[in-house]
PDB file of N, CA and C in Angstrom:
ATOM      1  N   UNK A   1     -20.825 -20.994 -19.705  1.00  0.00           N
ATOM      2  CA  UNK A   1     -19.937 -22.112 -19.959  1.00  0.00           C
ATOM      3  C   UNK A   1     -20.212 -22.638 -21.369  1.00  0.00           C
ATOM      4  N   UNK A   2     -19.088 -22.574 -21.981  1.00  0.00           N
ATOM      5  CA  UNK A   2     -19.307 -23.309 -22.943  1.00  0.00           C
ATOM      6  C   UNK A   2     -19.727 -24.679 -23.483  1.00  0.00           C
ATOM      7  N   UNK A   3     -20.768 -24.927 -24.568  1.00  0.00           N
ATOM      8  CA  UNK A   3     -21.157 -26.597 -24.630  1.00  0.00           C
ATOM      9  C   UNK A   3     -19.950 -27.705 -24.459  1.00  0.00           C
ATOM     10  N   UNK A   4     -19.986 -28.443 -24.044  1.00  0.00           N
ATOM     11  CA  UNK A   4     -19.302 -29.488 -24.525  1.00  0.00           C
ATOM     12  C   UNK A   4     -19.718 -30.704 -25.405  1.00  0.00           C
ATOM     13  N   UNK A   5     -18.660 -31.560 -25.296  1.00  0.00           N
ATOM     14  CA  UNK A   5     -19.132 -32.479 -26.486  1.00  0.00           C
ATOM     15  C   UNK A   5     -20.095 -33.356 -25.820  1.00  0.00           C
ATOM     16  N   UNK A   6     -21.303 -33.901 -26.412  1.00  0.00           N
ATOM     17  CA  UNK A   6     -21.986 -34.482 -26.061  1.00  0.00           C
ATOM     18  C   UNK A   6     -22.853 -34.093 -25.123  1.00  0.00           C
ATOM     19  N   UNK A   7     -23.093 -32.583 -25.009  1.00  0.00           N
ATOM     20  CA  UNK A   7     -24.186 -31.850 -24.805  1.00  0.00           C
ATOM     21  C   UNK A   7     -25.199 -31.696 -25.601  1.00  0.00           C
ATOM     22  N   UNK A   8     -26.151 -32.328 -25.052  1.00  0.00           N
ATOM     23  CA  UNK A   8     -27.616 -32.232 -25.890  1.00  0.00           C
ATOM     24  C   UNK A   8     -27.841 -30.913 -26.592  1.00  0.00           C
ATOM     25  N   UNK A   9     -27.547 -29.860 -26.315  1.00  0.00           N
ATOM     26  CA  UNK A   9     -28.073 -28.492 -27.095  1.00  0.00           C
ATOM     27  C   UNK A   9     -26.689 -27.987 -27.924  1.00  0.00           C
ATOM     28  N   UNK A  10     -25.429 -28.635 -27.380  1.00  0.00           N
ATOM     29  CA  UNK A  10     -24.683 -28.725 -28.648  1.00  0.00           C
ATOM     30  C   UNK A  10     -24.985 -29.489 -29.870  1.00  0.00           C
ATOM     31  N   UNK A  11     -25.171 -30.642 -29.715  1.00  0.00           N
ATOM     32  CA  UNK A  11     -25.575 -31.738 -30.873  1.00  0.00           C
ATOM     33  C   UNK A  11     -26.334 -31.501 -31.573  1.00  0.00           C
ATOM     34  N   UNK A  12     -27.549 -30.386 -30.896  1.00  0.00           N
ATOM     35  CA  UNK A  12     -28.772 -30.174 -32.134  1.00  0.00           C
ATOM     36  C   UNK A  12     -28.229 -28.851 -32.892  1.00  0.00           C
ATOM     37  N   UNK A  13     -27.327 -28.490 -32.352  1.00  0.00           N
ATOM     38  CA  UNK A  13     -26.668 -27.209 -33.476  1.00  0.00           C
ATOM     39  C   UNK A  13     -26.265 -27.996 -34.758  1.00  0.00           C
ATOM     40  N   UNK A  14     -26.796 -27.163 -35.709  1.00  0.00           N
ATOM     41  CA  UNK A  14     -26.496 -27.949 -36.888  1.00  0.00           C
ATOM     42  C   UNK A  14     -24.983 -26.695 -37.531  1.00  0.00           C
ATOM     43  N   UNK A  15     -23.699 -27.575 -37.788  1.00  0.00           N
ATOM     44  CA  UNK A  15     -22.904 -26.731 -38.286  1.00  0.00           C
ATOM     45  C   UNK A  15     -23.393 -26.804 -39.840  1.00  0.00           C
ATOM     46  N   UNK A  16     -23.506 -24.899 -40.259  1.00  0.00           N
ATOM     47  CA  UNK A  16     -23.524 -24.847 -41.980  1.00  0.00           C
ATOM     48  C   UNK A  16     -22.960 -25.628 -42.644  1.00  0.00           C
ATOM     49  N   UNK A  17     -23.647 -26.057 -43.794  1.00  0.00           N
ATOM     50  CA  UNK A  17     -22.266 -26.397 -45.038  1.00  0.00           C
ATOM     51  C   UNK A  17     -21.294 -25.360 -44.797  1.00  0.00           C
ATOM     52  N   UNK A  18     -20.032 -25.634 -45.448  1.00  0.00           N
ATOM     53  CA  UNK A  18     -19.061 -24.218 -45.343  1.00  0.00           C
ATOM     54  C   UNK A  18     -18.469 -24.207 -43.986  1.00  0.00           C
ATOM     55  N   UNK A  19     -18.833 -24.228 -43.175  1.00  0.00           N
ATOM     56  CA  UNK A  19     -18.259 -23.862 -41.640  1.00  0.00           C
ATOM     57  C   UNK A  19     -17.245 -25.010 -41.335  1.00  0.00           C
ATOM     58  N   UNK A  20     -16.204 -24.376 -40.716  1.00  0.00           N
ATOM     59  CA  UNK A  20     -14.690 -24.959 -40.446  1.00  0.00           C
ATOM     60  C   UNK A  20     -14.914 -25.490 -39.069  1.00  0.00           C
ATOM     61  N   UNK A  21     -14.712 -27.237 -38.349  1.00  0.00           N
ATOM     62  CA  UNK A  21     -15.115 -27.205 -37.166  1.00  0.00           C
ATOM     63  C   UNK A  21     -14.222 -28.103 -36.610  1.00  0.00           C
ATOM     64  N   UNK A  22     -14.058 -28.242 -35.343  1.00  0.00           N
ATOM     65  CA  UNK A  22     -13.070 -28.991 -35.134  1.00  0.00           C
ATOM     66  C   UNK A  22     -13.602 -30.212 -34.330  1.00  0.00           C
ATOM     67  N   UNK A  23     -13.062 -31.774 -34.971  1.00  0.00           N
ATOM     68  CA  UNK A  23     -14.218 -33.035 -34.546  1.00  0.00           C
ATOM     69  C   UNK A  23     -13.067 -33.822 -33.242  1.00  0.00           C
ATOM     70  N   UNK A  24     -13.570 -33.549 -32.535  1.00  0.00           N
ATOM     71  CA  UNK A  24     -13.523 -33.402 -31.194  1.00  0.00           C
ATOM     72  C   UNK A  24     -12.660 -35.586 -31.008  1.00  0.00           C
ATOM     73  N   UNK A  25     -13.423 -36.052 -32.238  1.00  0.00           N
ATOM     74  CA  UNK A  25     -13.498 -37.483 -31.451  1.00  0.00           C
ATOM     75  C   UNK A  25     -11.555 -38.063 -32.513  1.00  0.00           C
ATOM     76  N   UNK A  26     -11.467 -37.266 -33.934  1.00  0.00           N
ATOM     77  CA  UNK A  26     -10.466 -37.217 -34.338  1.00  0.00           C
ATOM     78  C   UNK A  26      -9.497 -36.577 -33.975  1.00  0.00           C
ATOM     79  N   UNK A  27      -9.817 -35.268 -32.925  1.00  0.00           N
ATOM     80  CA  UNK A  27      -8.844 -33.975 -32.850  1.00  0.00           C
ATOM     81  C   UNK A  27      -8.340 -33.641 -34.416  1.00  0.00           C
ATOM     82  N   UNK A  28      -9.518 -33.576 -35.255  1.00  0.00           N
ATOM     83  CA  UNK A  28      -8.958 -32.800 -36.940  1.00  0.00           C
ATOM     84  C   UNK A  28     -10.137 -32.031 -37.082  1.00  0.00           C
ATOM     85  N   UNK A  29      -9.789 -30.919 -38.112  1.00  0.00           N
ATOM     86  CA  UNK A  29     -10.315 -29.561 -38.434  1.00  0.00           C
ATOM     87  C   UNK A  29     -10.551 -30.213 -39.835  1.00  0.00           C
ATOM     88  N   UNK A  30     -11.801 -29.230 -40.192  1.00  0.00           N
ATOM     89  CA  UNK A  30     -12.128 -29.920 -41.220  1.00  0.00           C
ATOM     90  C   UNK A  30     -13.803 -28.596 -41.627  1.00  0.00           C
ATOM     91  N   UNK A  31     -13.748 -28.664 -42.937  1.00  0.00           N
ATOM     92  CA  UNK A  31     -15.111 -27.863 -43.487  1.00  0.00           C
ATOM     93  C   UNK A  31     -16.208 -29.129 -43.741  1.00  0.00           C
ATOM     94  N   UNK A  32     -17.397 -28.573 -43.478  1.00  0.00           N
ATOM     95  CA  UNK A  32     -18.916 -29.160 -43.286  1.00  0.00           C
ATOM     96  C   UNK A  32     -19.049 -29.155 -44.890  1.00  0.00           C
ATOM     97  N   UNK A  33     -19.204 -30.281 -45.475  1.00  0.00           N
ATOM     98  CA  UNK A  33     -19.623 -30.654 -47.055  1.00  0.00           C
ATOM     99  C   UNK A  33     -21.206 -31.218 -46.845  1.00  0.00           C
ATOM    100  N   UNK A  34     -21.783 -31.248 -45.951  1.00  0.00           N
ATOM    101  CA  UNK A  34     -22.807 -31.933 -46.124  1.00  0.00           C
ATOM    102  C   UNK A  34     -23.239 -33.211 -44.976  1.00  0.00           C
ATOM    103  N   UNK A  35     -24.562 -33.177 -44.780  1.00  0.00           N
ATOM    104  CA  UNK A  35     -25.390 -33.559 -43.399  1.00  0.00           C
ATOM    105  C   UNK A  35     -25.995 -35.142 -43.762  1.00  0.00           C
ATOM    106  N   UNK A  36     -25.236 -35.955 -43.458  1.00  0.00           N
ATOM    107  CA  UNK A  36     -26.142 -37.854 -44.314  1.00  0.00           C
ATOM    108  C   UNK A  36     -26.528 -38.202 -43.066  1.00  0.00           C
ATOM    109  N   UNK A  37     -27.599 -38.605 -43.216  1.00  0.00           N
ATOM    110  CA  UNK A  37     -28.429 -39.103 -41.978  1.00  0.00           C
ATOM    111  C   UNK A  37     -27.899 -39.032 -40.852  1.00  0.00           C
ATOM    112  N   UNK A  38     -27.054 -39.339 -39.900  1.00  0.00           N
ATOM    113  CA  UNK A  38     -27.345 -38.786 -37.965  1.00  0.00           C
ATOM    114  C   UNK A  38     -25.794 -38.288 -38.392  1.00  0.00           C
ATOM    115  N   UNK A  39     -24.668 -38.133 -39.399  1.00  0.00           N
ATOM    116  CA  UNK A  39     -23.213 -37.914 -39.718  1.00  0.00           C
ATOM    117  C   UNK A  39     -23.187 -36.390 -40.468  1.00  0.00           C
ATOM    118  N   UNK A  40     -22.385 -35.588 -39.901  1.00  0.00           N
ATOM    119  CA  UNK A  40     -21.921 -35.176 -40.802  1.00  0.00           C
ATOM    120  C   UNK A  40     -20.531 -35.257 -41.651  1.00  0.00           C
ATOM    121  N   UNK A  41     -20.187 -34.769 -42.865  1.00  0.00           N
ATOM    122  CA  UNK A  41     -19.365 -34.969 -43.511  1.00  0.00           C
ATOM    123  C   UNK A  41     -17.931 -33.841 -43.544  1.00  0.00           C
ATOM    124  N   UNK A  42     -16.849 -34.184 -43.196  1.00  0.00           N
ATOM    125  CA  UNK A  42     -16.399 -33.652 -43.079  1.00  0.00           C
ATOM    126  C   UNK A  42     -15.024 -33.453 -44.203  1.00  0.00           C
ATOM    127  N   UNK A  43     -14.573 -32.219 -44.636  1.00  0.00           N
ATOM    128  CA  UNK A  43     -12.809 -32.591 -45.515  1.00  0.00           C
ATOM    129  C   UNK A  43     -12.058 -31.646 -45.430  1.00  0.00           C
ATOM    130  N   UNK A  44     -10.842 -32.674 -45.197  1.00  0.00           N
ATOM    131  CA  UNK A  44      -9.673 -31.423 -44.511  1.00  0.00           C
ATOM    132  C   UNK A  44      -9.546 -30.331 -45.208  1.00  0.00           C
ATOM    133  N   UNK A  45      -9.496 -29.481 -44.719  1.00  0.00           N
ATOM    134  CA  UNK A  45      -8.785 -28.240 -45.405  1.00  0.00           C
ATOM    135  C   UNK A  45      -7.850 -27.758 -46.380  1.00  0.00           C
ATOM    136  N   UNK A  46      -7.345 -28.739 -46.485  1.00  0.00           N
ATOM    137  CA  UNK A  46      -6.216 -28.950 -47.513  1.00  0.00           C
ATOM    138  C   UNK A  46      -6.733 -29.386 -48.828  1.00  0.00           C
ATOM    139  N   UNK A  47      -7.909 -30.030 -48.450  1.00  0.00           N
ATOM    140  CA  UNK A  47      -8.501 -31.051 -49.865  1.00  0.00           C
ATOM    141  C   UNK A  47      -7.829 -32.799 -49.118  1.00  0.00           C
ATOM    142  N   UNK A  48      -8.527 -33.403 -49.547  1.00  0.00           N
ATOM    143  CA  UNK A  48      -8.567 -35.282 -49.669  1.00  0.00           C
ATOM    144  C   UNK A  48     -10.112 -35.270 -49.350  1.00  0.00           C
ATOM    145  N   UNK A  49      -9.669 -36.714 -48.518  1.00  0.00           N
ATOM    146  CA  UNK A  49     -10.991 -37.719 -48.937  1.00  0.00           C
ATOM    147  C   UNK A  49     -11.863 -37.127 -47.201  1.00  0.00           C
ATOM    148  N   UNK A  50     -13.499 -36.976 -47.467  1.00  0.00           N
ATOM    149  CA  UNK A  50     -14.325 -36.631 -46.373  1.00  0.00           C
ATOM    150  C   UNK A  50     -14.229 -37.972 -45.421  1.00  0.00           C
ATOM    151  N   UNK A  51     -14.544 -37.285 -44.303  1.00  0.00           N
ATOM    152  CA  UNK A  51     -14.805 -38.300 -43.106  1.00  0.00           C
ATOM    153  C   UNK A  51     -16.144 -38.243 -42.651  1.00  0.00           C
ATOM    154  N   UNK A  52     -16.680 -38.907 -42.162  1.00  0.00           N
ATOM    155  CA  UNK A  52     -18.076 -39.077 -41.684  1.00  0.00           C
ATOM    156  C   UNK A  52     -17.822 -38.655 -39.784  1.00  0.00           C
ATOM    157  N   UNK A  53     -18.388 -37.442 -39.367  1.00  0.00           N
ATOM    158  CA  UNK A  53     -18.162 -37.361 -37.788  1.00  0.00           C
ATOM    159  C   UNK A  53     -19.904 -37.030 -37.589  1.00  0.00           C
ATOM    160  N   UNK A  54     -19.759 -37.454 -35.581  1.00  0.00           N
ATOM    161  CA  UNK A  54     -21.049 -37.741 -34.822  1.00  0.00           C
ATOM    162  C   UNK A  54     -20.816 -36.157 -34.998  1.00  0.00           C
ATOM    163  N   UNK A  55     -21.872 -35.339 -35.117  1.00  0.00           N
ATOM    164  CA  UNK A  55     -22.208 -34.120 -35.053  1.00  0.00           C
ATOM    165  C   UNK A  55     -22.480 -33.628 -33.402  1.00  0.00           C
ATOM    166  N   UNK A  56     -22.359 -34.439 -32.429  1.00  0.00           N
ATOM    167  CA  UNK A  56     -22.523 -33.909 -30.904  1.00  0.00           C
ATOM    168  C   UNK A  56     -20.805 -33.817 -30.620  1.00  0.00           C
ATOM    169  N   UNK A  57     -19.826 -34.575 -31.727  1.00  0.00           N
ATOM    170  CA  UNK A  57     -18.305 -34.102 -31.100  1.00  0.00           C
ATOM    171  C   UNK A  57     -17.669 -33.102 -31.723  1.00  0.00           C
ATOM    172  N   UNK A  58     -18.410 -32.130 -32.589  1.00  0.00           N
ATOM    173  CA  UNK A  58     -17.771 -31.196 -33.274  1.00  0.00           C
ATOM    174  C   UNK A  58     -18.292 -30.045 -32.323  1.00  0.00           C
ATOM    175  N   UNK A  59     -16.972 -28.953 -32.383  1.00  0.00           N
ATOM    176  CA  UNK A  59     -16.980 -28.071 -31.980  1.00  0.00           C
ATOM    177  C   UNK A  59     -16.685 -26.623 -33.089  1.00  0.00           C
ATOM    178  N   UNK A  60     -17.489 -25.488 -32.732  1.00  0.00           N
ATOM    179  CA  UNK A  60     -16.759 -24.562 -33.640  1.00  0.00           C
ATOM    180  C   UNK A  60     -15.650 -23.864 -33.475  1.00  0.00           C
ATOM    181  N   UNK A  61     -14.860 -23.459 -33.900  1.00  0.00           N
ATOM    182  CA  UNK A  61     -13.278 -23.000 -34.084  1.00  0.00           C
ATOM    183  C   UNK A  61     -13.350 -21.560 -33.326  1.00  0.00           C
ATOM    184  N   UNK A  62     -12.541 -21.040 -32.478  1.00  0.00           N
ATOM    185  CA  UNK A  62     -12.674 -19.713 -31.507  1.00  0.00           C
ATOM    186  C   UNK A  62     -11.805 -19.163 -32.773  1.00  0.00           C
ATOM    187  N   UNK A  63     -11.812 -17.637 -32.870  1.00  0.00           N
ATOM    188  CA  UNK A  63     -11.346 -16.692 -33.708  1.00  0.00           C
ATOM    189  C   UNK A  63     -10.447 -17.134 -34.255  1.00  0.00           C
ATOM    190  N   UNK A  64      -9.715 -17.229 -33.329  1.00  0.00           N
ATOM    191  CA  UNK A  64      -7.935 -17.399 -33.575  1.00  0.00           C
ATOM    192  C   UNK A  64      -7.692 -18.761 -34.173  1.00  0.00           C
ATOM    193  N   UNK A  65      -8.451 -19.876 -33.989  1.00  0.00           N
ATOM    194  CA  UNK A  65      -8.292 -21.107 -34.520  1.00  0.00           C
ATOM    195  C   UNK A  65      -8.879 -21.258 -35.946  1.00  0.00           C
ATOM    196  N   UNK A  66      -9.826 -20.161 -36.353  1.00  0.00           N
ATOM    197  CA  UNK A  66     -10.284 -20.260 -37.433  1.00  0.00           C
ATOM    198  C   UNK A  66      -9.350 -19.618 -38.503  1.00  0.00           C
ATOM    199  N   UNK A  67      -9.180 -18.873 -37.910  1.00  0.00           N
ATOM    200  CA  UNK A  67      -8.105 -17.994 -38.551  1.00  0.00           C
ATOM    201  C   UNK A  67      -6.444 -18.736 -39.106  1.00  0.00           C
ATOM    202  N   UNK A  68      -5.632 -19.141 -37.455  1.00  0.00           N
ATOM    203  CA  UNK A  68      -5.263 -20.558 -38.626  1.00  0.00           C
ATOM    204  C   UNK A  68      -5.048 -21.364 -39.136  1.00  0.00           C
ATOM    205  N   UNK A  69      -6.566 -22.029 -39.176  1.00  0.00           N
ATOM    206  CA  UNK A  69      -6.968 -23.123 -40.136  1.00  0.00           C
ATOM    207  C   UNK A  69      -6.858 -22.684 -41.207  1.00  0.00           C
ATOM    208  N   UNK A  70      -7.244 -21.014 -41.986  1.00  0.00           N
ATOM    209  CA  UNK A  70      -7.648 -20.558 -43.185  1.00  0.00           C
ATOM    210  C   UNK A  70      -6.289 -20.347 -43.379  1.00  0.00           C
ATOM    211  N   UNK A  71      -5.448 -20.008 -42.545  1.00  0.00           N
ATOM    212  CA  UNK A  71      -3.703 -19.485 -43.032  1.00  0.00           C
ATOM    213  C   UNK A  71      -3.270 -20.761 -43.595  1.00  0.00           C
ATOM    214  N   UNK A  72      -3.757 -22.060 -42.971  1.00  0.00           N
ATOM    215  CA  UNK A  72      -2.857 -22.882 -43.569  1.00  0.00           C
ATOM    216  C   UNK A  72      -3.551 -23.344 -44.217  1.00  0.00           C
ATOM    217  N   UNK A  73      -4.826 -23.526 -44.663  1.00  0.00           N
ATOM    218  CA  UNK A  73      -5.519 -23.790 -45.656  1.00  0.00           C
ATOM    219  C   UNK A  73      -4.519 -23.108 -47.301  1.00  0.00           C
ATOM    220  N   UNK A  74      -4.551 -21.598 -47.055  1.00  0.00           N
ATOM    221  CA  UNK A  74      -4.032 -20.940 -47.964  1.00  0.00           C
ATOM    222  C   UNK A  74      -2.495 -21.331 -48.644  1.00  0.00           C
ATOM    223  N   UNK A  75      -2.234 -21.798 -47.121  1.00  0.00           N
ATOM    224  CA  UNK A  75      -0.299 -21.882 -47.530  1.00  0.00           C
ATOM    225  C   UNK A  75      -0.504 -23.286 -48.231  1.00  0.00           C
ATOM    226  N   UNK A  76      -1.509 -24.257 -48.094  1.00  0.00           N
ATOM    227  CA  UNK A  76      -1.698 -25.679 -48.185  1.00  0.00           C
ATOM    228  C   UNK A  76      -1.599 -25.180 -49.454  1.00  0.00           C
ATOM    229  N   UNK A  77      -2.375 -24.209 -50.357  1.00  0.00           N
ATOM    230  CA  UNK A  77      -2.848 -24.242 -51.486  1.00  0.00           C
ATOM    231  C   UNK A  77      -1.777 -23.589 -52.604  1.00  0.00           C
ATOM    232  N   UNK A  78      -1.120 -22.673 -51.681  1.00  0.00           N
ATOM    233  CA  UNK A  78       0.410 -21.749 -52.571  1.00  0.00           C
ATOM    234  C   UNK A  78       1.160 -22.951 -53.141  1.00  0.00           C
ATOM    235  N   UNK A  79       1.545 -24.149 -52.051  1.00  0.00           N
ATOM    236  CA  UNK A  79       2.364 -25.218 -52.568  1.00  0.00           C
ATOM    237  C   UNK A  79       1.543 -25.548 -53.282  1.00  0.00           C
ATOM    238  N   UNK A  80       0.565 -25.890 -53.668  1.00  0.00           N
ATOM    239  CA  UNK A  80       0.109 -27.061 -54.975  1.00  0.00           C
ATOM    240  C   UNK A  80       0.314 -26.198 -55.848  1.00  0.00           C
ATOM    241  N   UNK A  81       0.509 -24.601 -56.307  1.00  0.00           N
ATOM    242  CA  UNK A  81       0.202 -23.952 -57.199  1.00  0.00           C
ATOM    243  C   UNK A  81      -0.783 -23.136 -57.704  1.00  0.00           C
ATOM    244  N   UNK A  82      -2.365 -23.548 -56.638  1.00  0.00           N
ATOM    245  CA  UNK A  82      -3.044 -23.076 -57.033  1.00  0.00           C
ATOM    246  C   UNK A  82      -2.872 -21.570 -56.732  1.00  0.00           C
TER     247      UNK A  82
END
């Protein structure tokens, strides 16, 4: 069975910097920028401003959800030009 949120041996998983996760307490996807005291930091995929989430409500993304997060990450990025 998979962890759920607010499972003790989920919470001590620490998600990488880099890793795409989905915060369970916003329902938003978002890449790991960095770990500030009991928060991690989170920013959409698209680019804006980070959010601060409890690290026991993030979950990691199953194949297919990671996949597209990165599609629309990409398409996010065709429109700006980059």
């Amino acid at each position: 069975m998979p962890p759920t949120p607010r499972d003790p041996d989920h919470a001590t998983t620490p998600h990488p910097v880099g890793a795409i996760v989905h915060d369970t307490a916003r329902d938003r996807v978002g890449r790991v920028m960095d770990h500030v005291g009991p928060y991690v930091q989170l920013r959409p995929l698209a680019g804006g401003l980070e959010w601060d989430a409890d690290p026991g409500l993030l979950r990691s993304l199953t194949p297919t959800e990671s996949l597209s997060a990165r599609v629309a990450e990409a398409n996010a990025r065709s429109r700006r030009g980059r």
